[in-house]
N, C-alpha and C. Protein backbone atom coordinates (compact mmCIF):
# COMPACT_ATOMS: atom_id res chain seq x y z
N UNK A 1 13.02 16.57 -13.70
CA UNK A 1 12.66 16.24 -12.34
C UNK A 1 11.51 17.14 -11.90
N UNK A 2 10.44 16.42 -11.16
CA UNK A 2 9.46 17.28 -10.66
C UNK A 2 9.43 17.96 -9.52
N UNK A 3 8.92 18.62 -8.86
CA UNK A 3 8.99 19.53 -7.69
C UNK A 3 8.08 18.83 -6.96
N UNK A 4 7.86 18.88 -5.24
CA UNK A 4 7.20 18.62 -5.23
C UNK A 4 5.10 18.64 -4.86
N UNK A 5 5.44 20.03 -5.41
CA UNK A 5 4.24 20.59 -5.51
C UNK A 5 3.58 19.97 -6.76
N UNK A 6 4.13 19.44 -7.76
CA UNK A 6 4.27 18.44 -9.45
C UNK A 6 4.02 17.46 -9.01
N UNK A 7 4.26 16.52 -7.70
CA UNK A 7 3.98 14.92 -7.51
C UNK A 7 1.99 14.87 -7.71
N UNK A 8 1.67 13.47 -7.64
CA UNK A 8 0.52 13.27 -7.48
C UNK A 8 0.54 11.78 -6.85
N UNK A 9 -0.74 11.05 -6.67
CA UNK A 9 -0.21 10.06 -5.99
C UNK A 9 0.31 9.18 -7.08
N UNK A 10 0.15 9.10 -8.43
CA UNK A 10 0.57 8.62 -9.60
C UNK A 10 2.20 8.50 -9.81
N UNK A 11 2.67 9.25 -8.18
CA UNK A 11 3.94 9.36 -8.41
C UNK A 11 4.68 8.37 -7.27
N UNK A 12 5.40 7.80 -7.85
CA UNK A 12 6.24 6.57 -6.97
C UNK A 12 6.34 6.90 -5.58
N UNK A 13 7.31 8.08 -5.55
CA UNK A 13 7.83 8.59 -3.97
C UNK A 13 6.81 8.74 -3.62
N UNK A 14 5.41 10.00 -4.08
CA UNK A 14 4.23 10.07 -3.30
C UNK A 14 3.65 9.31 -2.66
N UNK A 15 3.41 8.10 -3.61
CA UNK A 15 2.59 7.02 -3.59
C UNK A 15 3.15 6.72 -2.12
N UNK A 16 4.45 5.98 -2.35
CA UNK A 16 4.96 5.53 -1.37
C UNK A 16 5.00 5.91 0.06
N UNK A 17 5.46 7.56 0.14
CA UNK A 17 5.42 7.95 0.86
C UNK A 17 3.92 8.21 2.02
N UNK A 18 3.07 8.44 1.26
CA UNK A 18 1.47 8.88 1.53
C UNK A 18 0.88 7.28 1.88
N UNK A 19 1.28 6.38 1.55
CA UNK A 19 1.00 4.62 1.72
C UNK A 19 1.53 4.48 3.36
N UNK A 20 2.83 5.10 3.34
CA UNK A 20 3.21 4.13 4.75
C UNK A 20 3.14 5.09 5.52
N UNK A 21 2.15 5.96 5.80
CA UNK A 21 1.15 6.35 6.68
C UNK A 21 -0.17 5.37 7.11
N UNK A 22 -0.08 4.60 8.20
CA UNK A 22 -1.01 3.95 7.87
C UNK A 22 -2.39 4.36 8.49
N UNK A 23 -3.05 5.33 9.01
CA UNK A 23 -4.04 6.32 8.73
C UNK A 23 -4.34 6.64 7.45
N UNK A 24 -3.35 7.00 6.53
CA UNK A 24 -3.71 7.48 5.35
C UNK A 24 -4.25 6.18 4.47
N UNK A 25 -3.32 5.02 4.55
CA UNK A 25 -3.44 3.67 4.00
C UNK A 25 -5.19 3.06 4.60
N UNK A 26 -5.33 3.17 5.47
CA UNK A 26 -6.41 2.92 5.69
C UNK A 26 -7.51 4.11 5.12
N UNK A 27 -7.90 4.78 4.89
CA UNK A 27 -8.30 6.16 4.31
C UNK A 27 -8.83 5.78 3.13
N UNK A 28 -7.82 5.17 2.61
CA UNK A 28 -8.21 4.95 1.38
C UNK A 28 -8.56 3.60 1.11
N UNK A 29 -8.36 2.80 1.93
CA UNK A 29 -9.03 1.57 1.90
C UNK A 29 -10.55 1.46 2.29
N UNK A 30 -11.17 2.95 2.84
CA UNK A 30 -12.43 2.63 3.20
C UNK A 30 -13.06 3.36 2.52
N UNK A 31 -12.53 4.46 1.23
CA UNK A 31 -12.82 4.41 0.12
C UNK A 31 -13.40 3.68 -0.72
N UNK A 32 -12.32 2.87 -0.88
CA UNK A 32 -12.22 1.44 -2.18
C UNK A 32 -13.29 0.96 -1.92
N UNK A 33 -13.29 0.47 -0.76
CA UNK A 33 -14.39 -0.77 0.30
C UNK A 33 -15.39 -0.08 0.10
N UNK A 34 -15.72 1.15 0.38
CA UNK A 34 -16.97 1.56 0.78
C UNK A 34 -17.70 0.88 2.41
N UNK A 35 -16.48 1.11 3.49
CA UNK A 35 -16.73 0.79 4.16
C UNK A 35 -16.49 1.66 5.41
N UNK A 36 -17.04 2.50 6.16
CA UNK A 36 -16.72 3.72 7.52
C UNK A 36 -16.02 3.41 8.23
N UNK A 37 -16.17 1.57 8.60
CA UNK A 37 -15.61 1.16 9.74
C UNK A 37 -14.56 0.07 9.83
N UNK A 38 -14.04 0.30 8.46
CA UNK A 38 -12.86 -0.53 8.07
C UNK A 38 -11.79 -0.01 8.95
N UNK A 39 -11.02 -1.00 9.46
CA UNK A 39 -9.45 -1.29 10.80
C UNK A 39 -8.77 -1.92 10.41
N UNK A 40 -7.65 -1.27 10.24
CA UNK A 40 -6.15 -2.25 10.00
C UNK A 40 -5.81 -2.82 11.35
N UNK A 41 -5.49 -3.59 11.01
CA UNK A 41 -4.63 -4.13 12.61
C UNK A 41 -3.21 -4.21 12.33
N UNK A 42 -2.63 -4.37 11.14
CA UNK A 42 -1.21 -4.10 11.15
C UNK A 42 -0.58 -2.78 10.59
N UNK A 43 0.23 -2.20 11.02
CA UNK A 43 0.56 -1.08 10.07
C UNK A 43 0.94 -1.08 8.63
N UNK A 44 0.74 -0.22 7.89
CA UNK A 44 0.85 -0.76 6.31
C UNK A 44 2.53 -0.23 6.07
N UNK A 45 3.01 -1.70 5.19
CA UNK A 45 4.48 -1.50 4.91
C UNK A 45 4.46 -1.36 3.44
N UNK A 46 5.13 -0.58 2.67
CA UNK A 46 5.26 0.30 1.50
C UNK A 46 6.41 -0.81 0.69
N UNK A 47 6.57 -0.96 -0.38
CA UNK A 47 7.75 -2.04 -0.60
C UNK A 47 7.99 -3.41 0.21
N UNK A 48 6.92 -4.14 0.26
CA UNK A 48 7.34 -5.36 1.16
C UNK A 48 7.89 -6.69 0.34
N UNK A 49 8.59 -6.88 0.63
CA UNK A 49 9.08 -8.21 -0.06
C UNK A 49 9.40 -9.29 0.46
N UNK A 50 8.51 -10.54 -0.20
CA UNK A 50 7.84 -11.63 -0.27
C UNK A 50 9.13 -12.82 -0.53
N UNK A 51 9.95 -13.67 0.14
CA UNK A 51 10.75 -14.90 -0.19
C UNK A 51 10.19 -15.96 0.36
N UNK A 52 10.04 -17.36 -0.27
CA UNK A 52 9.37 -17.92 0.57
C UNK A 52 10.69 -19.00 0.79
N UNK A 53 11.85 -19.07 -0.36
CA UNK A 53 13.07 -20.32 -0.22
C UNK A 53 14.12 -19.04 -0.59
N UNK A 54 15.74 -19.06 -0.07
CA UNK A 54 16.91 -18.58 0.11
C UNK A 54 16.83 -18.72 -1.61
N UNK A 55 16.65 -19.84 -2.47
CA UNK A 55 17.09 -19.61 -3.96
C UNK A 55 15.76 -19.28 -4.83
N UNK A 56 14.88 -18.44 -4.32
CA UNK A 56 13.55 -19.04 -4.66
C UNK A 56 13.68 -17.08 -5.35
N UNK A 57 13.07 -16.89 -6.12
CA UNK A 57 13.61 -15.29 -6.38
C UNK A 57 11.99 -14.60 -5.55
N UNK A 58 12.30 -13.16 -5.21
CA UNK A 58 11.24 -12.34 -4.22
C UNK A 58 10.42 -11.92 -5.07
N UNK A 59 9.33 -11.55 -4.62
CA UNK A 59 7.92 -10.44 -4.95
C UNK A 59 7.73 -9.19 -4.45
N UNK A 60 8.19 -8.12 -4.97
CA UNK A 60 7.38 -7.83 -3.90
C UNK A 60 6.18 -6.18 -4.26
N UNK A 61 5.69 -6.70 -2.87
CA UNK A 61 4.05 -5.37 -3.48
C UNK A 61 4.46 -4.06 -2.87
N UNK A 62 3.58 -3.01 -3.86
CA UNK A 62 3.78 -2.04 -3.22
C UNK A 62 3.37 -1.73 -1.92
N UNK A 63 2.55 -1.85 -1.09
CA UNK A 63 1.85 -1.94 -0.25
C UNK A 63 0.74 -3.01 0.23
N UNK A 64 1.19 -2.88 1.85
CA UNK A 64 0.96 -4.47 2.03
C UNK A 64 0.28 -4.23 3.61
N UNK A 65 -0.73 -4.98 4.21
CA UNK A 65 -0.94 -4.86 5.47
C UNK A 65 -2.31 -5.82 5.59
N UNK A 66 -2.80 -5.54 7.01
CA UNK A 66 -3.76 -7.00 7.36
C UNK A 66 -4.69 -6.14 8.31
N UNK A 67 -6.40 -6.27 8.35
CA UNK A 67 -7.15 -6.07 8.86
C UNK A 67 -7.25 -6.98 10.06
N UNK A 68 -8.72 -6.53 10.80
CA UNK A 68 -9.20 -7.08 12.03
C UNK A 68 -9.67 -8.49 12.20
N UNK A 69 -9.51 -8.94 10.57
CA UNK A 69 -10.25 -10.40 10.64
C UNK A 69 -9.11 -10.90 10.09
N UNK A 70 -7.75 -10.54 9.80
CA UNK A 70 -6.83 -11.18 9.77
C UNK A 70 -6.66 -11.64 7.58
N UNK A 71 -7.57 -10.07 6.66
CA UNK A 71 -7.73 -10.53 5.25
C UNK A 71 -6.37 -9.89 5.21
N UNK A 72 -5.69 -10.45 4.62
CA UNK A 72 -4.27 -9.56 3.59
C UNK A 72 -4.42 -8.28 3.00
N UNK A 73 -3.72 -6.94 2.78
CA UNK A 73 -4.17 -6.44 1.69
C UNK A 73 -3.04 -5.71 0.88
N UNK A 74 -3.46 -6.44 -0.27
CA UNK A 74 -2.18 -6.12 -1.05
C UNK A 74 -1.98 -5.34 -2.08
N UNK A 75 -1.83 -3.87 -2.04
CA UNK A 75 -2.76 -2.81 -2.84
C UNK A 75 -1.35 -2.66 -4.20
N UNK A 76 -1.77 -2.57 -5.40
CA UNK A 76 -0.62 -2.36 -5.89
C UNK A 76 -1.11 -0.35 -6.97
N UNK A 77 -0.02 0.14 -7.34
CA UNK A 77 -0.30 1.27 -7.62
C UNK A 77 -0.43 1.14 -9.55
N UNK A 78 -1.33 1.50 -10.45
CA UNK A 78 -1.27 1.28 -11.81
C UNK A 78 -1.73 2.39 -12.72
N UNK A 79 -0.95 2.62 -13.52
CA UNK A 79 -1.15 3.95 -14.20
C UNK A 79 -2.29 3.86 -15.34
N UNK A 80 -2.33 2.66 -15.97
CA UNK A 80 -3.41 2.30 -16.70
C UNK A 80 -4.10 1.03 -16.69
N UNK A 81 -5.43 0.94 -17.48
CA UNK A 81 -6.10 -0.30 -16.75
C UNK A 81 -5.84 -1.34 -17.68
């Protein structure tokens, strides 16, 4: 078990945890983007899961939330490419 001075964001709980901040979630979305003036409009939810029918089996992403123009964003976390 790691400590958590040992996590990185490579690490589940981190990840997770540091995601559903959604300041931080956005942070890094204007990173990615390369964009200053990128705005979430929804707060970002960490583990969201997706049913669309009662027998239909779920999805779900690691992180999930929606900008000012209403794009999805559905970030998932991957250790290799």
């Amino acid at each position: 078990m790691k400590t958590l001075q040992e996590l990185t964001l490579l690490d589940k709980f981190l990840f997770d945890e540091a995601m559903d901040d959604t300041e931080t979630y956005q942070a890094l979305l204007r990173i990615i983007l390369g964009d200053d003036n990128f705005k979430l409009l929804s707060p970002s939810q960490t583990e969201k899961e997706f049913r669309t029918a009662p027998w239909l089996r779920s999805i779900r992403v690691d992180v999930f939330s929606m900008d000012v123009t209403g794009t999805i964003y559905n970030t998932e976390m991957q250790r290799k490419n």
